[in-house]
Protein backbone atom coordinates (compact mmCIF):
# COMPACT_ATOMS: atom_id res chain seq x y z
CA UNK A 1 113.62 70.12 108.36
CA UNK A 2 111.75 71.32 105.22
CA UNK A 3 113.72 73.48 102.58
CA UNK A 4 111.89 75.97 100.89
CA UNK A 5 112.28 78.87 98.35
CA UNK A 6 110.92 82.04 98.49
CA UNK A 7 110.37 84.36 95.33
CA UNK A 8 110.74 87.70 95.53
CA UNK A 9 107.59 88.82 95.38
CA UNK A 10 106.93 86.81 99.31
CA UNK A 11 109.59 88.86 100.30
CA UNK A 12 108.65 91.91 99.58
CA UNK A 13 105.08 91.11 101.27
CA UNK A 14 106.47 91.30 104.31
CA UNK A 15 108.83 94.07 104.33
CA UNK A 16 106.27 95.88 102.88
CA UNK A 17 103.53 95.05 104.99
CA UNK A 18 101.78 94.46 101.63
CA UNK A 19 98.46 93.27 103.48
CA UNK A 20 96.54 90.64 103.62
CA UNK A 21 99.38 89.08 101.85
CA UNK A 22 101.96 89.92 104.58
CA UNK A 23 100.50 87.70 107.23
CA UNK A 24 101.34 84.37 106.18
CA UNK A 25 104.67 85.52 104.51
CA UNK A 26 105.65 86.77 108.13
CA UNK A 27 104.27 83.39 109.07
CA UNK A 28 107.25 81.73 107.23
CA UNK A 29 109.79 84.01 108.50
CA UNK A 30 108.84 83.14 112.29
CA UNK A 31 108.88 79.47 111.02
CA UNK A 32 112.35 79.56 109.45
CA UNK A 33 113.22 81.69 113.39
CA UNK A 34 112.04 78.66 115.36
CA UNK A 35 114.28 76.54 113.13
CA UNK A 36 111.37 74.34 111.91
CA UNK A 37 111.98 75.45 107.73
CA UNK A 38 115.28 76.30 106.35
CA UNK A 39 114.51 79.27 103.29
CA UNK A 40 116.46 80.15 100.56
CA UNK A 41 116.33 83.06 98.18
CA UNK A 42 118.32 84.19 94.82
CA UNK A 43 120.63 86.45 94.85
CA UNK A 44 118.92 88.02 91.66
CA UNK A 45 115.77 89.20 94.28
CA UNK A 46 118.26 91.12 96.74
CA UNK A 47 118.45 94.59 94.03
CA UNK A 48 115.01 93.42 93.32
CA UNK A 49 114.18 93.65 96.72
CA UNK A 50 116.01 97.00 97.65
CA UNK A 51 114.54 99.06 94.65
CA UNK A 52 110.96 97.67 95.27
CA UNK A 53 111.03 99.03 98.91
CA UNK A 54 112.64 102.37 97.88
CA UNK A 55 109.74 103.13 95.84
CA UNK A 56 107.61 102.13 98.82
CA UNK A 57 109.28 104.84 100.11
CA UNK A 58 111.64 102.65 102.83
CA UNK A 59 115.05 104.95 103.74
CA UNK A 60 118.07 104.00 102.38
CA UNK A 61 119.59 103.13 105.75
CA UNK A 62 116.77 101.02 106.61
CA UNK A 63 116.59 98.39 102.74
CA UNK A 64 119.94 98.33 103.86
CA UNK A 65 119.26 97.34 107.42
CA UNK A 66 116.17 94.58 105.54
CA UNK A 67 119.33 93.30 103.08
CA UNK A 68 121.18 92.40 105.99
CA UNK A 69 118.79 90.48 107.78
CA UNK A 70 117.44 88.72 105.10
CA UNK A 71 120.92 87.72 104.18
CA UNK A 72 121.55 86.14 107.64
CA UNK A 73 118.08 84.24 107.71
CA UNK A 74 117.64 82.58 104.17
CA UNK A 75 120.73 81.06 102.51
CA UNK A 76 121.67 83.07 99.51
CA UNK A 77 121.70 81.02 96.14
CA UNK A 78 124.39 82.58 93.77
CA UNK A 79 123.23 83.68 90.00
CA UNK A 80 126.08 82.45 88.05
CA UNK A 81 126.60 81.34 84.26
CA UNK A 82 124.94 78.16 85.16
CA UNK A 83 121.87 79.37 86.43
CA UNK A 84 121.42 81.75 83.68
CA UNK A 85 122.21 79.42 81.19
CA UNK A 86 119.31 76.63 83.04
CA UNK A 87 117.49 79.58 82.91
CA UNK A 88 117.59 80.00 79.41
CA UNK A 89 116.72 76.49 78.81
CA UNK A 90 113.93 75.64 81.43
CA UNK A 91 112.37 78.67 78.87
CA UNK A 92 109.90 80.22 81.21
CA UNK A 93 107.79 83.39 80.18
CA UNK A 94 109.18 85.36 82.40
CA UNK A 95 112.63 85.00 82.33
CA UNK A 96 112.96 86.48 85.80
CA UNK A 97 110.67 83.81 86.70
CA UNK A 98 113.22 81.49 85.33
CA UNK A 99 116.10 82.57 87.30
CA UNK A 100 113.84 81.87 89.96
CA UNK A 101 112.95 78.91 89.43
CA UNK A 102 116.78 78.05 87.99
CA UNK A 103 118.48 78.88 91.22
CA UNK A 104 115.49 76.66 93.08
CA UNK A 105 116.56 73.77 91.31
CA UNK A 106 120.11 74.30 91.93
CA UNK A 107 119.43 73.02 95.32
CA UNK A 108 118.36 69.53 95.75
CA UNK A 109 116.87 69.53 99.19
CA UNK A 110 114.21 72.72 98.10
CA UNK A 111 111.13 70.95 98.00
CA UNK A 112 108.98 73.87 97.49
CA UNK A 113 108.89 77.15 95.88
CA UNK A 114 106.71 79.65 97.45
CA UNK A 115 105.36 82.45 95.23
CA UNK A 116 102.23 84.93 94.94
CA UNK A 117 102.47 84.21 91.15
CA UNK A 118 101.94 81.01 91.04
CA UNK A 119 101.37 81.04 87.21
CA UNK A 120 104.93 82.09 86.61
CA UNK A 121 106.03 79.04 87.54
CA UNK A 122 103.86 76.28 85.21
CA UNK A 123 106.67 74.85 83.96
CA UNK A 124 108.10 73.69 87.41
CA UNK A 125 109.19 70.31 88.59
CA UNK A 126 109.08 71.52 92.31
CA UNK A 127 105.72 72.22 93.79
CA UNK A 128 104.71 75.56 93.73
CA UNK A 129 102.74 76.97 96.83
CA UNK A 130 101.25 80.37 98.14
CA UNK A 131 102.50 81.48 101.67
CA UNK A 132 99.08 80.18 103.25
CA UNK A 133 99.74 76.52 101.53
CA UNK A 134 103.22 76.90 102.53
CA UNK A 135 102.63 77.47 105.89
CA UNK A 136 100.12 74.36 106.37
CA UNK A 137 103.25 72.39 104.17
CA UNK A 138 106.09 73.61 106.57
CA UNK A 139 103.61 72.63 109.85
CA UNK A 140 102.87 69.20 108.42
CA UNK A 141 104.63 66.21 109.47
């Protein structure tokens, strides 16, 4: 099984139903259903994720219901001292970007990272895909 991270921004593409970048972000999700990807996101995307969707104007009740299935699909990767402090020395742009990309490498088996903002992430060591390249990665042999 393939073990892949997803930045916030993916995330919010498909609770959003920001089209046409939803579709292959939903793509992943069905994947990661069917067992065939295992996806992990940051802790650091779940307020992220919550206040972006608010101002979509989402309900309360139902970010809350989104946090709690998210939670139980993708493991959760803890922001501790660590990561901020890998953070601070991988020395991304964006230091968001950074915790990202920190909290990916905390996890040996994530072989990909899977972003919209692909330029965020120059500096990485782990490939960097869109949700369309991702998709064609996951269904590859």
């Amino acid at each position: 099984m393939k073990h892949i991270f997803l930045d916030t921004n993916i995330i919010i593409d498909v609770f959003a139903a920001r089209s046409p970048f939803d579709f292959y972000a939903v793509e992943i999700f069905r994947l990661a259903a069917e067992n065939k990807v295992k996806i992990y996101i940051s802790a650091a995307s779940y307020t992220t994720i919550y206040y972006l969707l608010r101002i979509q104007k989402i309900a309360h009740n139902k970010c809350i219901s989104i946090i709690d299935d998210l939670q139980k699909m993708a493991t959760v990767i803890s922001v501790d001292s660590t990561i901020i402090s890998n953070s601070i020395k991988f020395n991304f742009p964006d230091f968001g970007d950074g915790v990202q990309y920190a909290s990916a490498k905390s996890f040996p088996k994530i072989s990909l990272i899977v972003t919209r903002y692909k330029k965020g992430f120059k500096k990485s060591n782990i490939p960097v895909a869109d949700a369309n390249q991702a998709v064609l990665y996951i269904n590859t042999k």
